[in-house]
C-alpha atoms as a PDB file:
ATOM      1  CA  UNK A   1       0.000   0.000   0.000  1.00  0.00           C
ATOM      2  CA  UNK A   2       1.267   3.585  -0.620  1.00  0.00           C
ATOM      3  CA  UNK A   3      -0.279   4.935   1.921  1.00  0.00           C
ATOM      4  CA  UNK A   4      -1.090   4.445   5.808  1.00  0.00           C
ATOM      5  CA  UNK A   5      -4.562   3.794   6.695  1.00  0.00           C
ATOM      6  CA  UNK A   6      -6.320   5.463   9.969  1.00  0.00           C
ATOM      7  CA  UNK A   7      -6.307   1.283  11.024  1.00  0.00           C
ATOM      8  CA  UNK A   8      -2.013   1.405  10.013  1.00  0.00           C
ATOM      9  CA  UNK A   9      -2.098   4.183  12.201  1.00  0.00           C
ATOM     10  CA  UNK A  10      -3.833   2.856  14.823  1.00  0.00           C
ATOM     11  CA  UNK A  11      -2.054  -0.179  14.777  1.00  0.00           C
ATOM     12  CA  UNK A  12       1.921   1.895  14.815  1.00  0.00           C
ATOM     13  CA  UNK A  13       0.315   3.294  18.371  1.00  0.00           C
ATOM     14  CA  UNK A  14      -0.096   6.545  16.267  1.00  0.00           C
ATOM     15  CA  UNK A  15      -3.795   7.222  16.638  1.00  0.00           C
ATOM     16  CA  UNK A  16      -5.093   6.142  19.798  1.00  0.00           C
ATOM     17  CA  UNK A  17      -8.522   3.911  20.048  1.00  0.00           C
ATOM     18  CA  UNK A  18     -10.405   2.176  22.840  1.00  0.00           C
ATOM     19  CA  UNK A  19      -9.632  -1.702  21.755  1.00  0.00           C
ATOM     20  CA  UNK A  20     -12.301  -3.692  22.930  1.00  0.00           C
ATOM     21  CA  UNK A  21     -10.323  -6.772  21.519  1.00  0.00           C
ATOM     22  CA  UNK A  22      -7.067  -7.759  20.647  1.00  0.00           C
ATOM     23  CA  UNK A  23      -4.690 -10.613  19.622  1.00  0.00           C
ATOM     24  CA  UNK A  24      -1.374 -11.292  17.647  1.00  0.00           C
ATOM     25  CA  UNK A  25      -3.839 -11.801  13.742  1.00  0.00           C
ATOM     26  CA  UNK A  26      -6.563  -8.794  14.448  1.00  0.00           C
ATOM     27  CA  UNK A  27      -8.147  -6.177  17.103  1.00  0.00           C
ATOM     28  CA  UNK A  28     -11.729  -4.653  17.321  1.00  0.00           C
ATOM     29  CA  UNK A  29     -12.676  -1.387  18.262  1.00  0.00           C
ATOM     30  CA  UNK A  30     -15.929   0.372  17.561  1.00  0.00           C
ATOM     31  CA  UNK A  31     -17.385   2.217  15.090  1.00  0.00           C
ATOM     32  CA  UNK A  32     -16.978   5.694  15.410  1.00  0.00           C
ATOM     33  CA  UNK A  33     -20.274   6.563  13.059  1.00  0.00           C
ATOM     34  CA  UNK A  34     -22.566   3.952  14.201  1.00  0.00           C
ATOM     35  CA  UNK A  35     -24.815   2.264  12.323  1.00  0.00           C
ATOM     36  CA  UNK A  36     -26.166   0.210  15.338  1.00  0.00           C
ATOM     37  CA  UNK A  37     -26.235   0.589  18.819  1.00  0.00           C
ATOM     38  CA  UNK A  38     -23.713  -2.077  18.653  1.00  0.00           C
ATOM     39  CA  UNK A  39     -21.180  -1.666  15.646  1.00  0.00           C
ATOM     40  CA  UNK A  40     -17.656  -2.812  15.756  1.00  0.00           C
ATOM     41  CA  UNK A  41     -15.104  -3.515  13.633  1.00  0.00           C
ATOM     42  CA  UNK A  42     -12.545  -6.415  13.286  1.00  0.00           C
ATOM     43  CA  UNK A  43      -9.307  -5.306  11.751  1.00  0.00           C
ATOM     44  CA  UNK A  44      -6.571  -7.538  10.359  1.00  0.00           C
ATOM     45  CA  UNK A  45      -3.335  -6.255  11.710  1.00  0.00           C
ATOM     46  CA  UNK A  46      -2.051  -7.023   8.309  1.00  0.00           C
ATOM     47  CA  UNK A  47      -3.075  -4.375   5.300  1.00  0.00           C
ATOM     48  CA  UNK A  48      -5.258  -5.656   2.925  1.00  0.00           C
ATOM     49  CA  UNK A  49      -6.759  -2.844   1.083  1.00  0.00           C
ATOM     50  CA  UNK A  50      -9.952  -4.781  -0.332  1.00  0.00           C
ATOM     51  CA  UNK A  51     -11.564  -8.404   0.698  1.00  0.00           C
ATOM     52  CA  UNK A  52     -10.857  -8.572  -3.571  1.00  0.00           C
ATOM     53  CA  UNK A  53      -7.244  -8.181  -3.034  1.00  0.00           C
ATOM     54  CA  UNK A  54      -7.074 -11.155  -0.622  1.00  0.00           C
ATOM     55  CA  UNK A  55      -4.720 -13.757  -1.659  1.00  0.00           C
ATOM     56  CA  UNK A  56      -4.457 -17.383  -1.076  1.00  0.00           C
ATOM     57  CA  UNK A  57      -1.891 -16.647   1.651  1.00  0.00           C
ATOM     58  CA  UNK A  58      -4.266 -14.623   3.455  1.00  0.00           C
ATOM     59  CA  UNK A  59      -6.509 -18.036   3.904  1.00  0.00           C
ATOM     60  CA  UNK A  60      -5.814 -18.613   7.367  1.00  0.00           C
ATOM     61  CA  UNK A  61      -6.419 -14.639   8.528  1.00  0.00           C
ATOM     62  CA  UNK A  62      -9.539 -15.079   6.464  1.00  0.00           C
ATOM     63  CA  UNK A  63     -10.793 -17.304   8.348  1.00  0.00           C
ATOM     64  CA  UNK A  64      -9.715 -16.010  11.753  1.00  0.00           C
ATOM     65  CA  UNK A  65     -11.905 -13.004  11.423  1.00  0.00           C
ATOM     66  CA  UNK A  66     -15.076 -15.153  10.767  1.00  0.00           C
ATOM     67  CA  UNK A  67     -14.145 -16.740  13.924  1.00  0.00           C
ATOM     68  CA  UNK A  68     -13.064 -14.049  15.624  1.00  0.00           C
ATOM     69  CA  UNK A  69     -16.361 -12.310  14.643  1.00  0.00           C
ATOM     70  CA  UNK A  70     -18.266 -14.900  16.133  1.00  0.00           C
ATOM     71  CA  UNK A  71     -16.492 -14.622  19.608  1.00  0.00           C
ATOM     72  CA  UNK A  72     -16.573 -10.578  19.597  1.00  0.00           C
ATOM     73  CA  UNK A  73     -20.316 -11.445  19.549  1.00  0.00           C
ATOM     74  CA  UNK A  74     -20.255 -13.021  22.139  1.00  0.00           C
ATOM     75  CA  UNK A  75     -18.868 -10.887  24.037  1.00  0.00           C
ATOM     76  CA  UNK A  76     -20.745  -8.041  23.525  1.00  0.00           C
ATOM     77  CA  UNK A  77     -23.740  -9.852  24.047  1.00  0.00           C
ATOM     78  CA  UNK A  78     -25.380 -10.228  20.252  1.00  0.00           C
ATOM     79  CA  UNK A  79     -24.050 -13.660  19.150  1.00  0.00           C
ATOM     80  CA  UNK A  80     -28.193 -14.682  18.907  1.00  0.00           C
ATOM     81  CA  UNK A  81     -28.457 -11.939  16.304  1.00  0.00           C
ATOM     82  CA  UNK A  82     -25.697  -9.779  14.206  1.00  0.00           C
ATOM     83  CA  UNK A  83     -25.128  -8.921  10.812  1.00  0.00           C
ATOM     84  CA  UNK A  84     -21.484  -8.709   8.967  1.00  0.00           C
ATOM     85  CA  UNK A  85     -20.841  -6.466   6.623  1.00  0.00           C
ATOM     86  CA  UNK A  86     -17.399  -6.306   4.369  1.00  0.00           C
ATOM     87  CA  UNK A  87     -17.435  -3.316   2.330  1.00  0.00           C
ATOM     88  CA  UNK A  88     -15.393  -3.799  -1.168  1.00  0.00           C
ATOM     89  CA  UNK A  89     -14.808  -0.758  -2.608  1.00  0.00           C
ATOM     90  CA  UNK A  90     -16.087   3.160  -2.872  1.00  0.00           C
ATOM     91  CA  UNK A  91     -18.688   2.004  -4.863  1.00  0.00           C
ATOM     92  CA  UNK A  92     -20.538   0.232  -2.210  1.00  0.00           C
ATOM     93  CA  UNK A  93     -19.320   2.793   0.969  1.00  0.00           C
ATOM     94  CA  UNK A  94     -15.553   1.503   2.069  1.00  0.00           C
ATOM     95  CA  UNK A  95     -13.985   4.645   3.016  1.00  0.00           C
ATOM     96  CA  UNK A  96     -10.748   2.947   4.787  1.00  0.00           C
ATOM     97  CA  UNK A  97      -8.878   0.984   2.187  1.00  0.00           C
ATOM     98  CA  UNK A  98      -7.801  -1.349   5.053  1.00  0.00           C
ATOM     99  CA  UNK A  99      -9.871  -4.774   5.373  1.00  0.00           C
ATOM    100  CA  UNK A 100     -12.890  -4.793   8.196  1.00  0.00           C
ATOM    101  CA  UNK A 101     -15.488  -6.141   9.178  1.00  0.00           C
ATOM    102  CA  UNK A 102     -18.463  -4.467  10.350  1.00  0.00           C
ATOM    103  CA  UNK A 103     -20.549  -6.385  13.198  1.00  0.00           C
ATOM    104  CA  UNK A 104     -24.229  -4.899  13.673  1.00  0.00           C
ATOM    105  CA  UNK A 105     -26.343  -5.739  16.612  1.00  0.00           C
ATOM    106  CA  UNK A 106     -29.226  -4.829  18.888  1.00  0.00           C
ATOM    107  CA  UNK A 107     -31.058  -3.877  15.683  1.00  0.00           C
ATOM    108  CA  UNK A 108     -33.579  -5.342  13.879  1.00  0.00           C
ATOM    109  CA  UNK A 109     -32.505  -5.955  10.136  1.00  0.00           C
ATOM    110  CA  UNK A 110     -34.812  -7.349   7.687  1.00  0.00           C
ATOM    111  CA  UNK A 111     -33.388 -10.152   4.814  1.00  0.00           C
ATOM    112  CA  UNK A 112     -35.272  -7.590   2.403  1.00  0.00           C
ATOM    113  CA  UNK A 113     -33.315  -5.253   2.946  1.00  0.00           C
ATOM    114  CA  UNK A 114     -29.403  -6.115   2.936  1.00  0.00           C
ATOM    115  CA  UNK A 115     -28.148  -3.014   3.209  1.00  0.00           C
ATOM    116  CA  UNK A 116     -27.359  -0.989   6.744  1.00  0.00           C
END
C-alpha cells in the first residue's frame, strides 16, 4: 500500500482507540459513526486494502476473522443476532482501504433489505 490507513495508524500506536479486543492476527474497536447501537469492527493487523485483493496466503487470517467475529459477539452480548458487513470498494461505501469487518447488533434488520 502507498499509503497508511487510519487502522495502520492505529495499529503503529499513532492514533489512539479504545480496543475492545485484541490478539497477535486482528483487534476490534468500535465504530466511530454507528450504524447500530452495537457496531464494531474487526481489523486484520495485516493491510489488505480490499476483501478482492485477498490472496491465497491470506486463507488462514480469512478465516480467523469469521471466527473471531463470532467470539466478539459473544462478548458483547449479540451472538443470537448480528449482521457482517465487508465493504469492497467506494462504490458500495468503504472509506478505509484497510480490510474490516463491520458487526451490527441490537437492531432489527430485515433479509429484504441487505443493506445498513
Amino acid at each position: 500500500m502507498s499509503e497508511e490507513t487510519l487502522f495502520t495508524r492505529i495499529i503503529k500506536g499513532e492514533i489512539p482507540a479504545d480496543i475492545i479486543y485484541e490478539d497477535e492476527h486482528c483487534f476490534a474497536i468500535r465504530d466511530i459513526a454507528p450504524k447500530a447501537p452495537t457496531h464494531l469492527l474487526v481489523i486484520p493487523r495485516k493491510p489488505i486494502p480490499r476483501l478482492v485483493d485477498a490472496t491465497a496466503e491470506d486463507k488462514a487470517i480469512l478465516g480467523h476473522l469469521m471466527l473471531t467475529v463470532g467470539e466478539i459477539a459473544r462478548q458483547a452480548g449479540v451472538d443470537e443476532a448480528f449482521r457482517v458487513v465487508i465493504n469492497n470498494g467506494a462504490g458500495v461505501g468503504q472509506t478505509v482501504f484497510h480490510l474490516h469487518l463491520h458487526i451490527l447488533g441490537n437492531k432489527k434488520f430485515s433479509e429484504d433489505s441487505l443493506g445498513f
